[in-house]
Protein backbone atom coordinates (compact mmCIF):
# COMPACT_ATOMS: atom_id res chain seq x y z
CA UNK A 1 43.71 3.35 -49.71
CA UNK A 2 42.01 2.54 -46.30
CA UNK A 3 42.53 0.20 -43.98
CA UNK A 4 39.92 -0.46 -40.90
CA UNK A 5 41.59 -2.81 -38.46
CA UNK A 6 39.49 -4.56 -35.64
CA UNK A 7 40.42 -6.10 -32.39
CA UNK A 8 39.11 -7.11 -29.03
CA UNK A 9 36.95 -9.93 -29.88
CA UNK A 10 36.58 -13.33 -28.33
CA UNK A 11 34.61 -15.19 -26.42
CA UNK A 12 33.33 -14.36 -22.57
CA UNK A 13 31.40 -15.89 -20.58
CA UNK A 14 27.75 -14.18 -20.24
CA UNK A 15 27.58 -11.13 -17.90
CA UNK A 16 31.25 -10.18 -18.76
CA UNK A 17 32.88 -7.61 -20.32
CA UNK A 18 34.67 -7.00 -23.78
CA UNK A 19 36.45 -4.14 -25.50
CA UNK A 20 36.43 -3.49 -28.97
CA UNK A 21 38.71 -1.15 -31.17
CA UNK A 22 38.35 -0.56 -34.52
CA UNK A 23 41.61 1.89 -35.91
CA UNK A 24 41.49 3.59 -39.53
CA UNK A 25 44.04 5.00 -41.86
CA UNK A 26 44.36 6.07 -45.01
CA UNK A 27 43.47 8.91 -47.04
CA UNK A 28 40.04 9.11 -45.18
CA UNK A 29 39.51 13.23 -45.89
CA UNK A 30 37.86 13.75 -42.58
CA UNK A 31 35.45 11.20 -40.73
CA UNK A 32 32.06 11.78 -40.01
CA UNK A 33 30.59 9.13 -38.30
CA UNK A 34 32.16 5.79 -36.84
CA UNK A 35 29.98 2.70 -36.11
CA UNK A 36 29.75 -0.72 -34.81
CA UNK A 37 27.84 -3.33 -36.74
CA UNK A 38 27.31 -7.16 -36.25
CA UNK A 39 25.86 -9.80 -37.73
CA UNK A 40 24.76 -13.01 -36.73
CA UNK A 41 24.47 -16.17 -38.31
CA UNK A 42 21.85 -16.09 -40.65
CA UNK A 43 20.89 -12.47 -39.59
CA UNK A 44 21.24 -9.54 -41.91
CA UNK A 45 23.66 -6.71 -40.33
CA UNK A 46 22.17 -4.54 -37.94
CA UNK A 47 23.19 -1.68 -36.38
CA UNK A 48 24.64 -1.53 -32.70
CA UNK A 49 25.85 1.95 -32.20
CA UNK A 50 27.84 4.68 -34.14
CA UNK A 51 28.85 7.84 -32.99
CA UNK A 52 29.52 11.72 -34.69
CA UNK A 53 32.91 13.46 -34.83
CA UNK A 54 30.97 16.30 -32.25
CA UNK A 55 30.23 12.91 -30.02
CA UNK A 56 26.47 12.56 -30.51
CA UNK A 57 25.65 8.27 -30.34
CA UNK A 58 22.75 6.11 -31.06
CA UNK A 59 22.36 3.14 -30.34
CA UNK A 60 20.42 -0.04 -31.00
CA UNK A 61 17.74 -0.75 -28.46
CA UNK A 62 19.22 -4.44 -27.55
CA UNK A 63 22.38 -2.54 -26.33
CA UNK A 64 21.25 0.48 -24.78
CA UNK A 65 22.58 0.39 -21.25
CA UNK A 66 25.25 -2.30 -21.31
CA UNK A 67 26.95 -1.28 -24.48
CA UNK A 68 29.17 2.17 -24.59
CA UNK A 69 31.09 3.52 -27.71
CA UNK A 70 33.25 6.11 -28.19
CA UNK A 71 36.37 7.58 -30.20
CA UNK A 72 39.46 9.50 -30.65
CA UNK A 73 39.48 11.54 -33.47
CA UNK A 74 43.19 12.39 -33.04
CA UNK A 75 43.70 8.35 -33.62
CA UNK A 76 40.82 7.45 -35.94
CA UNK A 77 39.84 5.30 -33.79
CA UNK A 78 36.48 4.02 -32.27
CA UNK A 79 35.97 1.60 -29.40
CA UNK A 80 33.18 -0.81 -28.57
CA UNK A 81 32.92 -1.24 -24.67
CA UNK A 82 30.24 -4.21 -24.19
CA UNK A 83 29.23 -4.49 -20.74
CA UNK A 84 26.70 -7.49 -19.23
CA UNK A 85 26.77 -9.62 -22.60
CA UNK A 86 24.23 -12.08 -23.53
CA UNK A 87 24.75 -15.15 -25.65
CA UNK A 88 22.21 -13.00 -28.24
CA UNK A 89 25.34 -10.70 -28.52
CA UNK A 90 27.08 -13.73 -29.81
CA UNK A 91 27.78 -11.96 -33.52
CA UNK A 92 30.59 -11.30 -36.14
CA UNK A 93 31.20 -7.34 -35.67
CA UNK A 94 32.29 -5.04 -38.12
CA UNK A 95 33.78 -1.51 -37.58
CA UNK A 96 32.15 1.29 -40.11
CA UNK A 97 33.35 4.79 -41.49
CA UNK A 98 31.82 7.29 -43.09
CA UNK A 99 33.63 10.17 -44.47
CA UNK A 100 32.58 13.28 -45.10
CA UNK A 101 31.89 12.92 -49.01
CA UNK A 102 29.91 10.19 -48.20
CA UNK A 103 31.81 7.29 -48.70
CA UNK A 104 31.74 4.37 -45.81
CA UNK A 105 34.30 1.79 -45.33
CA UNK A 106 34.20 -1.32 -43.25
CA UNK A 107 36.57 -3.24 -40.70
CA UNK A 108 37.43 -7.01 -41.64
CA UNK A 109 34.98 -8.58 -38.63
CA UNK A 110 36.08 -9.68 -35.03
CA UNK A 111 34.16 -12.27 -33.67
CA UNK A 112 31.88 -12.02 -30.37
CA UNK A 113 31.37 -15.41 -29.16
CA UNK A 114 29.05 -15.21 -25.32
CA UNK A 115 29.38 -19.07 -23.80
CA UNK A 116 29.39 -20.64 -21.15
């Protein structure tokens, strides 16, 4: 059984700053790649970012530049730092791991909410 458990959403005003984590457990058998996700209302899932266990990211050209992720393999875990957001950032996002036999797993959803 695993369990992908999301925090750090909420809603910030645009230009700031927000943090997300995303934590797995379970009987995993060795993570390849970690993600980031969101989806919008209406909007099919796209991707934002993801990132290899040897640390190589991609990311989506709306983020490049303000958004930063990165992980701790010794904790499973993968952070979203989102830097200068936009009300277009305004999204549900979902964590995502794929193992190494292929098999990817998703986070329940944290809400990003940009307002002012």
């Amino acid at each position: 059984q695993v369990q992908l458990v999301e925090s750090g959403g909420g809603l910030v005003q645009p230009g700031g700053s927000l943090r997300l984590s995303c934590a797995a457990s379970g009987s995993i058998f060795g993570i390849a790649t970690m993600g980031w996700y969101r989806q919008g209302p209406g909007k099919q899932r796209e991707l934002v970012a993801d990132i290899t266990t040897g640390g190589s990211t991609n990311y989506a050209d709306s983020v490049k530049g303000r958004f930063t992720i990165s992980r701790d393999n010794a904790k499973n875990t993968v952070y979203l730092q989102m830097n200068s957001l936009k009300p277009e950032d305004s999204a549900v996002y979902y964590c995502a791991i794929t193992n190494f036999p292929g098999r990817t797993y998703w986070g329940q959803g944290t809400q990003v909410t940009v307002s002012s």
